[in-house]
N, C-alpha and C. Protein backbone atom coordinates (compact mmCIF):
# COMPACT_ATOMS: atom_id res chain seq x y z
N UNK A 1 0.83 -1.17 0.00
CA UNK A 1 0.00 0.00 0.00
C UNK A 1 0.88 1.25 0.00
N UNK A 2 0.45 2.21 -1.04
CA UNK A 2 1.18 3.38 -1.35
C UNK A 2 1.14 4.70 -0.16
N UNK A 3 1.49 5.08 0.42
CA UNK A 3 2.06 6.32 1.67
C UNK A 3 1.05 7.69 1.11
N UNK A 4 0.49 8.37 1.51
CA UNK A 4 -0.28 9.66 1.18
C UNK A 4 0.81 10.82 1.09
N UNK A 5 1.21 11.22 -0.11
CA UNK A 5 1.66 12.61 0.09
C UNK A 5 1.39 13.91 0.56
N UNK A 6 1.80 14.18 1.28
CA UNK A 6 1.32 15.78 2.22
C UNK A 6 2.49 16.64 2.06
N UNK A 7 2.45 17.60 2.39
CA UNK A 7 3.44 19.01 2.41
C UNK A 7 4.83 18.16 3.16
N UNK A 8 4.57 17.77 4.43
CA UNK A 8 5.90 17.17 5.44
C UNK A 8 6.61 16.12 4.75
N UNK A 9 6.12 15.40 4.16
CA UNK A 9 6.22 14.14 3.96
C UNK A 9 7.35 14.62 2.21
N UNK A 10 6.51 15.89 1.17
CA UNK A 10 7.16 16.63 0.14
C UNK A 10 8.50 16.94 0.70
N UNK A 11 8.59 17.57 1.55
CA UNK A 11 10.08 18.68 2.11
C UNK A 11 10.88 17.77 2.71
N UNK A 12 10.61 16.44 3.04
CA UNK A 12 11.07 15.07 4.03
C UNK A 12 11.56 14.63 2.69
N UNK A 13 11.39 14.37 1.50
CA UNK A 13 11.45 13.85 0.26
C UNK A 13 12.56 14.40 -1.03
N UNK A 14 12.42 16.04 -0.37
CA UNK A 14 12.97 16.95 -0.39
C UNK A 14 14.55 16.85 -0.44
N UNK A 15 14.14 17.06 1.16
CA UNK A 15 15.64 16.84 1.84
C UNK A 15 16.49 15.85 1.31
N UNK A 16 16.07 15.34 1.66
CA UNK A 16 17.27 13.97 0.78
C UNK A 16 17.56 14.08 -0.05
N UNK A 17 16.91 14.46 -1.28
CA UNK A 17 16.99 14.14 -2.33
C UNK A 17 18.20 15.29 -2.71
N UNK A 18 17.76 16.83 -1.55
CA UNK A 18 18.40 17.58 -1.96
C UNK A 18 19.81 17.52 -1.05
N UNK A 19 20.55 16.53 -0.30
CA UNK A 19 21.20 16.41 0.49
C UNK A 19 22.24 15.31 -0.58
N UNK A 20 21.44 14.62 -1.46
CA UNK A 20 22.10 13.39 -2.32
C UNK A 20 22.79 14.89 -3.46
N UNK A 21 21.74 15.00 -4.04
CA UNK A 21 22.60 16.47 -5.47
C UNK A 21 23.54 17.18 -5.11
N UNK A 22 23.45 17.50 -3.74
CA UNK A 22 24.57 18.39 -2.90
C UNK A 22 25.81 17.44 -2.77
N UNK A 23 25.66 16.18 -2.29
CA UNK A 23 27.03 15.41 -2.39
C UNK A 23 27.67 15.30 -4.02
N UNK A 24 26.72 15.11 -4.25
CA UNK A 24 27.19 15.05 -6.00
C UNK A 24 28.53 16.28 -6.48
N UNK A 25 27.44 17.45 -6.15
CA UNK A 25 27.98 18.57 -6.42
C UNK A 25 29.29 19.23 -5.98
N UNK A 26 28.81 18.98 -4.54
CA UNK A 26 29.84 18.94 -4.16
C UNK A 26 31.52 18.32 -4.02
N UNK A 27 31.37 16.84 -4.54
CA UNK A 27 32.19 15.94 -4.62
C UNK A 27 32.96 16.13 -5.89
N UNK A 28 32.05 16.84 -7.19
CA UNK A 28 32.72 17.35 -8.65
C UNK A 28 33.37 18.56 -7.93
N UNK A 29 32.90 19.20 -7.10
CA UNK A 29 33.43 21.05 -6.77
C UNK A 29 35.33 20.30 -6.34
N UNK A 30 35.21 19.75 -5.07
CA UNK A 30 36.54 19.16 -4.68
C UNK A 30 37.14 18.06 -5.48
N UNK A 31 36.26 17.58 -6.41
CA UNK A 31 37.86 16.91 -7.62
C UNK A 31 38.31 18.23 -8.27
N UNK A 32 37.77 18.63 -8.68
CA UNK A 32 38.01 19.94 -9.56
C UNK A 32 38.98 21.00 -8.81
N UNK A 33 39.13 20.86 -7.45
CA UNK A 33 39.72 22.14 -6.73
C UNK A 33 41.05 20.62 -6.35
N UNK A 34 40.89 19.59 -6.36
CA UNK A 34 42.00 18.90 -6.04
C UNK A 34 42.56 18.57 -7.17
N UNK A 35 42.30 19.05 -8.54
CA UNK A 35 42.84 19.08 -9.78
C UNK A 35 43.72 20.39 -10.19
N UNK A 36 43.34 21.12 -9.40
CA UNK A 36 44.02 22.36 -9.58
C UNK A 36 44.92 22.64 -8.78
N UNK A 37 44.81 22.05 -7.51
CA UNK A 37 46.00 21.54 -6.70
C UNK A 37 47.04 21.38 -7.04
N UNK A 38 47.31 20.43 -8.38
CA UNK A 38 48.67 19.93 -8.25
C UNK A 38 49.26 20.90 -9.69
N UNK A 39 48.37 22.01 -10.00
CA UNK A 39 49.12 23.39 -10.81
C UNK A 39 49.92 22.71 -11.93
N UNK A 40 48.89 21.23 -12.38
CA UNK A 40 48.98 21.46 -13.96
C UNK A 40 47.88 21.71 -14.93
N UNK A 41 48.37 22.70 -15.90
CA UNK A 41 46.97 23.07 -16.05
C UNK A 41 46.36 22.12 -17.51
N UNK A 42 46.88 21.03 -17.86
CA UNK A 42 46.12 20.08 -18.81
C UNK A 42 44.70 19.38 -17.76
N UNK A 43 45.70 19.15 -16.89
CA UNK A 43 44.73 18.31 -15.54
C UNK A 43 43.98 18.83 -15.12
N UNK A 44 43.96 20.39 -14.50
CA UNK A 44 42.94 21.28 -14.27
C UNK A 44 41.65 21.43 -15.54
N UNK A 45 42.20 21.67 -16.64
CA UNK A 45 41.08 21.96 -17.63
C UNK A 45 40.45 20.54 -17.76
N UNK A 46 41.31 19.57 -18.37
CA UNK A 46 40.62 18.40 -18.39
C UNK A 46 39.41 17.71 -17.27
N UNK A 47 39.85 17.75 -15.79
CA UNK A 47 39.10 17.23 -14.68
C UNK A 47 37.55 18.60 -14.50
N UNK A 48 37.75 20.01 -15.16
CA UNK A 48 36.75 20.81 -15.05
C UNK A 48 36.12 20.30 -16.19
N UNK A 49 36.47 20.38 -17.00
CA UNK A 49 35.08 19.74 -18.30
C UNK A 49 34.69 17.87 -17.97
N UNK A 50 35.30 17.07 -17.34
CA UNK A 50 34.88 16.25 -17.04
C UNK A 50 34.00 16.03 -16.39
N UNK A 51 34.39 16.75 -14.75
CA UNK A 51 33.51 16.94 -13.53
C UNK A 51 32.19 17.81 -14.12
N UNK A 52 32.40 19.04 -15.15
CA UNK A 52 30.69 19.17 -15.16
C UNK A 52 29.99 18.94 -16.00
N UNK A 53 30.55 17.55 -17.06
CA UNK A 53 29.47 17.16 -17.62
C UNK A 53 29.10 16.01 -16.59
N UNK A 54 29.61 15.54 -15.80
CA UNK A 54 29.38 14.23 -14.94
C UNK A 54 28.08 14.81 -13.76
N UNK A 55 28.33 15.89 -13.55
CA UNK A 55 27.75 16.84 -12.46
C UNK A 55 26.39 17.35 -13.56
N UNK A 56 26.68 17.58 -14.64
CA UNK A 56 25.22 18.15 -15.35
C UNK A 56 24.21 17.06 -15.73
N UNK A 57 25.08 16.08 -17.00
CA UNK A 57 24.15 15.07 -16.69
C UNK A 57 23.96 14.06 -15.99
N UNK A 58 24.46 14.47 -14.92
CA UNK A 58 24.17 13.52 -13.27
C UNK A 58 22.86 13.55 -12.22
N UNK A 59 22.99 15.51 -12.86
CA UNK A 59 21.70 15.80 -12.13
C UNK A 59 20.44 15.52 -12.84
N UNK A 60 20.57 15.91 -13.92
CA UNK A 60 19.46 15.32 -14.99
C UNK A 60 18.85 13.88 -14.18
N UNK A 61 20.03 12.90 -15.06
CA UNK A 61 19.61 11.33 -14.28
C UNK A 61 19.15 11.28 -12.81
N UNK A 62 19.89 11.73 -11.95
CA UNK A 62 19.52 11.68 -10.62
C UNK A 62 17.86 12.33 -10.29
N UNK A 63 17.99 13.71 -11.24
CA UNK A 63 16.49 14.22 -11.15
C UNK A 63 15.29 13.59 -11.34
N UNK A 64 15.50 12.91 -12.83
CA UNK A 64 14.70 11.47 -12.82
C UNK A 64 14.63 10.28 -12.22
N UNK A 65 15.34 9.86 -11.75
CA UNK A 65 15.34 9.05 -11.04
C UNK A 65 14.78 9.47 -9.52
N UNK A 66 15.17 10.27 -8.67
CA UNK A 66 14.15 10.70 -7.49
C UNK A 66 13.03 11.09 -7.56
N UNK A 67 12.72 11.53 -9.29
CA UNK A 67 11.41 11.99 -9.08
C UNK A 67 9.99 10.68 -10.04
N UNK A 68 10.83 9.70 -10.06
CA UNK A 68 10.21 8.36 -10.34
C UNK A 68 9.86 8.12 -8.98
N UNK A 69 10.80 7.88 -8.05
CA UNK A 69 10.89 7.12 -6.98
C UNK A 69 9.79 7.87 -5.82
N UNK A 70 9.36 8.80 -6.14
CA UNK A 70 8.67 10.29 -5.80
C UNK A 70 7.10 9.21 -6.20
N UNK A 71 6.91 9.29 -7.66
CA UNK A 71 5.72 9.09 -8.18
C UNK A 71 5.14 7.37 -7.24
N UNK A 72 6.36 6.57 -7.42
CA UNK A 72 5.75 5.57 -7.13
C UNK A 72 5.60 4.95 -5.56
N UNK A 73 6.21 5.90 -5.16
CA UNK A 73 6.33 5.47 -3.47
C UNK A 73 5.10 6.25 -3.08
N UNK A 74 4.34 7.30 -3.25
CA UNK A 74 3.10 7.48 -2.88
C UNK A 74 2.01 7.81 -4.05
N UNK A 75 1.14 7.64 -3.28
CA UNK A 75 -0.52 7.33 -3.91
C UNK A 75 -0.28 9.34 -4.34
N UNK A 76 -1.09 9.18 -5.74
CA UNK A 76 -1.67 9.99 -6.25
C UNK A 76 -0.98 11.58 -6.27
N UNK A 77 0.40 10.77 -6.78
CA UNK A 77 1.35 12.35 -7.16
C UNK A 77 0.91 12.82 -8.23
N UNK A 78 0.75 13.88 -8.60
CA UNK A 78 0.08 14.71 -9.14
C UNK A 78 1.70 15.68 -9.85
N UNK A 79 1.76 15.79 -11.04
CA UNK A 79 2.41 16.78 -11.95
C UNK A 79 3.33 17.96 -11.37
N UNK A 80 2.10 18.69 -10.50
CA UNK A 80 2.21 19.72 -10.23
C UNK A 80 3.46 19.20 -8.57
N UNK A 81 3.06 17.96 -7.59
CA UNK A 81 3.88 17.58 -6.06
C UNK A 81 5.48 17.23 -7.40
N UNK A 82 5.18 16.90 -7.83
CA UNK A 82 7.01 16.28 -8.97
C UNK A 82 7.56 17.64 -8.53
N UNK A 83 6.93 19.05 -9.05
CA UNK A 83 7.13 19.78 -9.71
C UNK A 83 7.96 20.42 -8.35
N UNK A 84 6.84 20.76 -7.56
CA UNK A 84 7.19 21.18 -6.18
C UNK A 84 8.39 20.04 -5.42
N UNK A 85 8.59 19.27 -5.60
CA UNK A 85 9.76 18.61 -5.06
C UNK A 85 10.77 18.85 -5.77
N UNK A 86 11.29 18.72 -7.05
CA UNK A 86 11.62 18.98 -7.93
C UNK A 86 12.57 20.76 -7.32
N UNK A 87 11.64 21.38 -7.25
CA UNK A 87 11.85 22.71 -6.64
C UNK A 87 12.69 22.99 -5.32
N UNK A 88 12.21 22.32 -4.28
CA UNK A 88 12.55 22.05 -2.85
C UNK A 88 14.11 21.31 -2.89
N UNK A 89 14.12 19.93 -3.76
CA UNK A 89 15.68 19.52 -3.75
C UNK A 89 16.18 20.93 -4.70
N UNK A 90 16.09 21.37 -5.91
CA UNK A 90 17.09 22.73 -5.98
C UNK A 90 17.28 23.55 -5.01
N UNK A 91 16.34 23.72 -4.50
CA UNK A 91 16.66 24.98 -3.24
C UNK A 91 17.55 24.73 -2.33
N UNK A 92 17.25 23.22 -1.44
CA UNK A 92 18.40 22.59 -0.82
C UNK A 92 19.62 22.52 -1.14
N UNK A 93 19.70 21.75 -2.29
CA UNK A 93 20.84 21.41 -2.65
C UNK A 93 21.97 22.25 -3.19
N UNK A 94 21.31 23.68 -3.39
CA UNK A 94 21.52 24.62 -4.09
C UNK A 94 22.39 25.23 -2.39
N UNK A 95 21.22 25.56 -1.79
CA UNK A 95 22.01 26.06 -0.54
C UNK A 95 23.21 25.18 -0.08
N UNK A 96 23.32 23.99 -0.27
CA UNK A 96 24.69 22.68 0.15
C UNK A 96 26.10 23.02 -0.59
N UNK A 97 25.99 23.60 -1.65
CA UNK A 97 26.72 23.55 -2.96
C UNK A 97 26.83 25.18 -2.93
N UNK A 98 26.31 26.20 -2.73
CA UNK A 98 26.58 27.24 -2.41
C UNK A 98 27.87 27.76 -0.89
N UNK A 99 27.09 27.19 0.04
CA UNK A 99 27.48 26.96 1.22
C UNK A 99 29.17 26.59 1.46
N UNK A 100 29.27 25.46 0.51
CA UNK A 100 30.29 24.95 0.47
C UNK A 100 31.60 25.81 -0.30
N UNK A 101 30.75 26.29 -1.82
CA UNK A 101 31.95 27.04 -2.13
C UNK A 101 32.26 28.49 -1.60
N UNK A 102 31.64 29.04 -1.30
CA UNK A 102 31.81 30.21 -0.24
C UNK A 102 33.12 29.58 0.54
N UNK A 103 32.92 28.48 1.47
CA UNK A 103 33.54 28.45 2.41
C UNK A 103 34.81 28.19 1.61
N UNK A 104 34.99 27.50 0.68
CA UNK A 104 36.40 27.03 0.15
C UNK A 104 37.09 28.34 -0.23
N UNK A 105 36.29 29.35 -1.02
CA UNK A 105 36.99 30.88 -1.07
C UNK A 105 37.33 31.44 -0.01
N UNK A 106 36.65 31.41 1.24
CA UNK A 106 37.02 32.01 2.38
C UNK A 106 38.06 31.72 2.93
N UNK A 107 38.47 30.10 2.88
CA UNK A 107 39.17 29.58 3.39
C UNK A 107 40.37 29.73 2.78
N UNK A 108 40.70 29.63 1.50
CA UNK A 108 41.95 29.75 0.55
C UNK A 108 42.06 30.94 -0.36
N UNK A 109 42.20 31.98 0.55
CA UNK A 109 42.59 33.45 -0.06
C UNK A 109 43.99 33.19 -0.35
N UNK A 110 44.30 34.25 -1.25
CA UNK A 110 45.72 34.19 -2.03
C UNK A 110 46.23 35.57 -1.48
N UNK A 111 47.33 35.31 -1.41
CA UNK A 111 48.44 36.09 -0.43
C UNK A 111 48.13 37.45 -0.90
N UNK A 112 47.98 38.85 0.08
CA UNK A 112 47.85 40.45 -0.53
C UNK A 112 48.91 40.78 -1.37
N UNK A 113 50.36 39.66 -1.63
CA UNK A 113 51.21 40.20 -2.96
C UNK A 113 50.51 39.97 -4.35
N UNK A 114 50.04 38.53 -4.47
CA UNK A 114 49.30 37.82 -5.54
C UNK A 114 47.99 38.60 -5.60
N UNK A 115 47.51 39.38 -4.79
CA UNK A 115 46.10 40.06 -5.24
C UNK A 115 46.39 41.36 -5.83
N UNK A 116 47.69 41.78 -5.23
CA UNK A 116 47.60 43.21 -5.59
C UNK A 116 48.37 42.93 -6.96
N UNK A 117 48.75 42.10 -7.57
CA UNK A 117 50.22 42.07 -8.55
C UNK A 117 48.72 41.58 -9.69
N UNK A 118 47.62 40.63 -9.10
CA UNK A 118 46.89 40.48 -10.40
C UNK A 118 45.89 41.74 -10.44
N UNK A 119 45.57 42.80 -9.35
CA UNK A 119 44.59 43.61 -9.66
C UNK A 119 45.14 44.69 -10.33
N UNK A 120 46.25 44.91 -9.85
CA UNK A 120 47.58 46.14 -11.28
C UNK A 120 47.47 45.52 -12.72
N UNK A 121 47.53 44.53 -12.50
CA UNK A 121 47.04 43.66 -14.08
C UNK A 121 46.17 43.67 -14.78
N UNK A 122 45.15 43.84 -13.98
CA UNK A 122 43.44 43.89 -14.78
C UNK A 122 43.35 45.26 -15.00
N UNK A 123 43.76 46.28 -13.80
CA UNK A 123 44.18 47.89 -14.35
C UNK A 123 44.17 48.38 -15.19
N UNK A 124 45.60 48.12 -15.57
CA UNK A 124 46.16 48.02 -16.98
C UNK A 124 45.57 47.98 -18.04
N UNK A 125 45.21 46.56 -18.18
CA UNK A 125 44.35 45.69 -19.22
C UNK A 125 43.25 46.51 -19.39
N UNK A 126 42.49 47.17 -18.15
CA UNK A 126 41.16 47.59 -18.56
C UNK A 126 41.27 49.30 -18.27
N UNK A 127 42.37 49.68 -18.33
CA UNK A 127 42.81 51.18 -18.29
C UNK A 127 41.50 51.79 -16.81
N UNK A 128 42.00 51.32 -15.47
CA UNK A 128 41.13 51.62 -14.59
C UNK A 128 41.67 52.66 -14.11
N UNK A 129 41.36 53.46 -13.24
CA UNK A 129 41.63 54.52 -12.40
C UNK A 129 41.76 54.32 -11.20
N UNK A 130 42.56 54.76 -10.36
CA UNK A 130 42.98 54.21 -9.10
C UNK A 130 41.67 54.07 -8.16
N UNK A 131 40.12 55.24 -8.52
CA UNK A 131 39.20 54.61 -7.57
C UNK A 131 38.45 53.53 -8.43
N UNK A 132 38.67 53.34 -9.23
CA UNK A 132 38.14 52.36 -9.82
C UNK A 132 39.25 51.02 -9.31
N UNK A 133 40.25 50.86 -9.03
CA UNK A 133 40.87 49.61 -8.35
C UNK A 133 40.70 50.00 -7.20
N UNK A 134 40.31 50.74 -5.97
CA UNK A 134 39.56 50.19 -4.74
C UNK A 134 38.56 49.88 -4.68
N UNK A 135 37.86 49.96 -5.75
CA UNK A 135 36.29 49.72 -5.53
C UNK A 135 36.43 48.16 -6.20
N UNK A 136 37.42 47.96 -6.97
CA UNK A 136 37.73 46.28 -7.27
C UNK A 136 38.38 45.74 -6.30
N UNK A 137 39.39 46.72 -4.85
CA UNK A 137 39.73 45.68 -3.89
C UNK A 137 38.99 45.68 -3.10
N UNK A 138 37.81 46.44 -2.85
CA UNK A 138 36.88 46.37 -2.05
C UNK A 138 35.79 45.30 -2.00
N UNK A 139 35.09 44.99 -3.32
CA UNK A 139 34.65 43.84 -4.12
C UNK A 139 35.04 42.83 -3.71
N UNK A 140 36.58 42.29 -3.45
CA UNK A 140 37.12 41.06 -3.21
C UNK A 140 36.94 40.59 -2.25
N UNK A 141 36.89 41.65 -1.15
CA UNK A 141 36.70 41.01 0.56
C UNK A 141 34.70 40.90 0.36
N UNK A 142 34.05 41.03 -0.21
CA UNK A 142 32.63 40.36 -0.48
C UNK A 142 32.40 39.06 -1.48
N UNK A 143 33.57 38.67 -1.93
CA UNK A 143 33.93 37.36 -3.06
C UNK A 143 32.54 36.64 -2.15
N UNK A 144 32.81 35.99 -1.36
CA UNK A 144 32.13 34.87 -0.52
C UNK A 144 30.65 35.20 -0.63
N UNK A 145 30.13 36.16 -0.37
CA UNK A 145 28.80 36.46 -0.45
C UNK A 145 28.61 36.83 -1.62
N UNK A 146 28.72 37.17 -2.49
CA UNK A 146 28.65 37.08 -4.10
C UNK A 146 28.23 35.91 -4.48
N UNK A 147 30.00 35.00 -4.17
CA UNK A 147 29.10 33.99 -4.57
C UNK A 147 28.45 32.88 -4.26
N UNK A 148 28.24 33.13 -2.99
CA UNK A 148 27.01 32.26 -2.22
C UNK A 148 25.72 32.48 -2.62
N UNK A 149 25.60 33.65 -2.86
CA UNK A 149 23.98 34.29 -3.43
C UNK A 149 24.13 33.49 -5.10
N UNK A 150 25.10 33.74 -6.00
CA UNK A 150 24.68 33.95 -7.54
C UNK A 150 24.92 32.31 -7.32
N UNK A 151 25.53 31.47 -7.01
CA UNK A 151 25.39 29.91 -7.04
C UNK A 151 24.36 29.25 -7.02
N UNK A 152 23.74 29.76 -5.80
CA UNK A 152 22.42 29.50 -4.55
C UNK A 152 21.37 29.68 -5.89
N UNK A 153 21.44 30.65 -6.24
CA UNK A 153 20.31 30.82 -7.66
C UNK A 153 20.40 30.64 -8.67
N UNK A 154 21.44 30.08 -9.23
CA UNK A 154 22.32 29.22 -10.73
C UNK A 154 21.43 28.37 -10.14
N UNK A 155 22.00 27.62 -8.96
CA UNK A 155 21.23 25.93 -8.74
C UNK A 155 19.54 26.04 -8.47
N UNK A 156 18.89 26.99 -7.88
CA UNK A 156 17.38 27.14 -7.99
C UNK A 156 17.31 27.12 -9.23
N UNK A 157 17.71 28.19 -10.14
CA UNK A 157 17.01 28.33 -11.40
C UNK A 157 17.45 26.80 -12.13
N UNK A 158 18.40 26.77 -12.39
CA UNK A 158 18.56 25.00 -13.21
C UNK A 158 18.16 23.81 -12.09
N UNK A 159 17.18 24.09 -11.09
CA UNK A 159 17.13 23.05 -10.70
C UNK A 159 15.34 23.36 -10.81
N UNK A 160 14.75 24.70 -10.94
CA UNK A 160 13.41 24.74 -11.41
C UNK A 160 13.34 24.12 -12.87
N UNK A 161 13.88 24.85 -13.57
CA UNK A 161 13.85 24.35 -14.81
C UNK A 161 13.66 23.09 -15.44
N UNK A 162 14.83 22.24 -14.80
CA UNK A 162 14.85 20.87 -14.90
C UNK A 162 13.66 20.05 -13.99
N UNK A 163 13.00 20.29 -13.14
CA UNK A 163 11.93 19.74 -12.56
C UNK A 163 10.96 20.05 -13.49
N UNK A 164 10.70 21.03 -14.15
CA UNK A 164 9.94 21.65 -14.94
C UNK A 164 9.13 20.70 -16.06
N UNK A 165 10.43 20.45 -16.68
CA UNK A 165 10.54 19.40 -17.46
C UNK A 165 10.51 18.07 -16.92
N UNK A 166 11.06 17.57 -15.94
CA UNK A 166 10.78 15.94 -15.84
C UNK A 166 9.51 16.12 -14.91
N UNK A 167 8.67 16.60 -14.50
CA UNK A 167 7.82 16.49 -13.73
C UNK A 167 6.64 16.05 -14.71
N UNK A 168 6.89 16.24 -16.01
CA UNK A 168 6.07 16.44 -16.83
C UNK A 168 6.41 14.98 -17.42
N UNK A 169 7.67 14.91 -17.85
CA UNK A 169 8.05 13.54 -18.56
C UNK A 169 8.38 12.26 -18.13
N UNK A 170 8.23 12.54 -16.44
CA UNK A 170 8.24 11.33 -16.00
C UNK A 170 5.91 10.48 -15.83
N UNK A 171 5.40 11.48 -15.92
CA UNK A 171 4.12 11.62 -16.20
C UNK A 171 3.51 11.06 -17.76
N UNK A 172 4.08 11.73 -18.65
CA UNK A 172 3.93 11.52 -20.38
C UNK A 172 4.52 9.96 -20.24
N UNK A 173 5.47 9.93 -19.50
CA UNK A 173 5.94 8.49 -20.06
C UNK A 173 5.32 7.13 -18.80
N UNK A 174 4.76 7.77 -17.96
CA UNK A 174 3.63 6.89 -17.38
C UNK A 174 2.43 6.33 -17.82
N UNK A 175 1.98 7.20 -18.93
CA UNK A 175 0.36 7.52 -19.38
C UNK A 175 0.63 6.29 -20.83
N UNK A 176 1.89 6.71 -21.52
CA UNK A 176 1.96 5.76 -22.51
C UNK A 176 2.84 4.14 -22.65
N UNK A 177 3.12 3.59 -21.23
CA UNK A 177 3.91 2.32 -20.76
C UNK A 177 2.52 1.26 -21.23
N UNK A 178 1.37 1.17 -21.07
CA UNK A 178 0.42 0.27 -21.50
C UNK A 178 0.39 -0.76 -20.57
N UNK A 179 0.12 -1.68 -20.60
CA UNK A 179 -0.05 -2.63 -20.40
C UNK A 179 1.10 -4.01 -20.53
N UNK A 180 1.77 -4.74 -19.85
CA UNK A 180 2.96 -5.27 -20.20
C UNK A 180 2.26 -6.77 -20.89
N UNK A 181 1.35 -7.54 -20.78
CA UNK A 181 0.68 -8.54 -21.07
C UNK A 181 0.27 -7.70 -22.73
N UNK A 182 -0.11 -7.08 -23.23
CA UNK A 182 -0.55 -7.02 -24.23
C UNK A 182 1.24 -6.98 -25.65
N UNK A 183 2.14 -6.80 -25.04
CA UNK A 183 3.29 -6.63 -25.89
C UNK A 183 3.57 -7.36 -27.02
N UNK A 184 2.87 -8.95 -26.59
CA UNK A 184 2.86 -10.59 -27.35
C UNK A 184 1.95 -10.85 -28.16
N UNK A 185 0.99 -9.49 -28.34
CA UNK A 185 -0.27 -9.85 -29.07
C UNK A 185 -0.06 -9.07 -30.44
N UNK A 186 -0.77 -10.07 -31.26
CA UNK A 186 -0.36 -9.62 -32.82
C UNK A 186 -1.33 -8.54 -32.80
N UNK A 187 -1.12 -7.13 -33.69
CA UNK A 187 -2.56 -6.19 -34.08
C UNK A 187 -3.51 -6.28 -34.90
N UNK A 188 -4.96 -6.15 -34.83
CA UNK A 188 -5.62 -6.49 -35.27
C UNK A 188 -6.09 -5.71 -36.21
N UNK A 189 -5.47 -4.98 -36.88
CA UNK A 189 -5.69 -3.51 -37.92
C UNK A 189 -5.85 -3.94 -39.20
């Protein structure tokens, strides 16, 4: 007998699901930062285009797949509960994966010679004016909250989006599975 879906039971469904995408994510974020570690940069580029197609269409699969496991573990999911879960793991997981890289910037600042030697650089390059490079070293000590916010909502928005869509196609492809006993039967047309 199939479990009743309710709001608690959605955000309980949620969680996990959005606690599993966050390991994911997280686990591509630290190969990728332990690829760059060892400051070669074939290995760095190579392990970043690896890690996020593994991480993009990971979430895809994973999205479908929790949100199967969604439909059939309770009675009478409805399009719209996919959709809303769907939503709830981005938000989570989004905050896990945000959370995390904040902290790794916070944690591994680069020495005030290496900041000031690359911000004279970009200067240059972009013919700035001296208040125009404090207002770029000023910028830097907010890195972390930057990008905790613009991550946090990269992963909501591609994680609405993508619910968007499988909430719908894990549904379309429910409606047309048939019957498994009829597969052996010749048509009568």
């Amino acid at each position: 007998m199939k479990k009743m879906l309710n709001n608690t039971s959605l955000w309980n469904e949620a969680a996990v699901s959005g606690l599993l995408f966050g390991a994911v994510s997280v686990g591509c974020m630290a190969g990728k930062e332990a690829a760059a570690l060892t400051g070669n940069v074939f290995l760095t580029q190579a392990a970043a285009i690896i890690l996020w197609a593994v991480e993009f269409f990971g979430c895809i699969l994973l999205m479908k797949n929790r949100m199967v496991l969604l439909r059939d573990k309770y009675e009478d999911v409805k399009i719209v509960d996919s959709y809303r879960f769907g939503r709830r793991t981005a938000l989570l997981s989004g905050l896990l994966l945000a959370s995390a890289q904040a902290f790794i910037i916070m944690k591994m600042k680069m020495p005030q010679g290496t900041m000031d030697t690359m911000l004279a650089q970009v200067g240059e390059a972009m013919s700035m004016t001296s208040a125009d490079m404090e207002q770029a070293g000023a910028m830097l000590d907010k890195l972390p909250l930057y990008t905790f916010i613009f991550q946090w909502l990269y992963c909501f928005l591609y994680g609405t989006v993508l619910s968007a869509i499988m909430s719908r196609y894990i549904f379309i492809q429910k409606l047309f599975d048939g019957p498994a006993s009829n597969d052996n039967e010749p048509d009568n047309q």
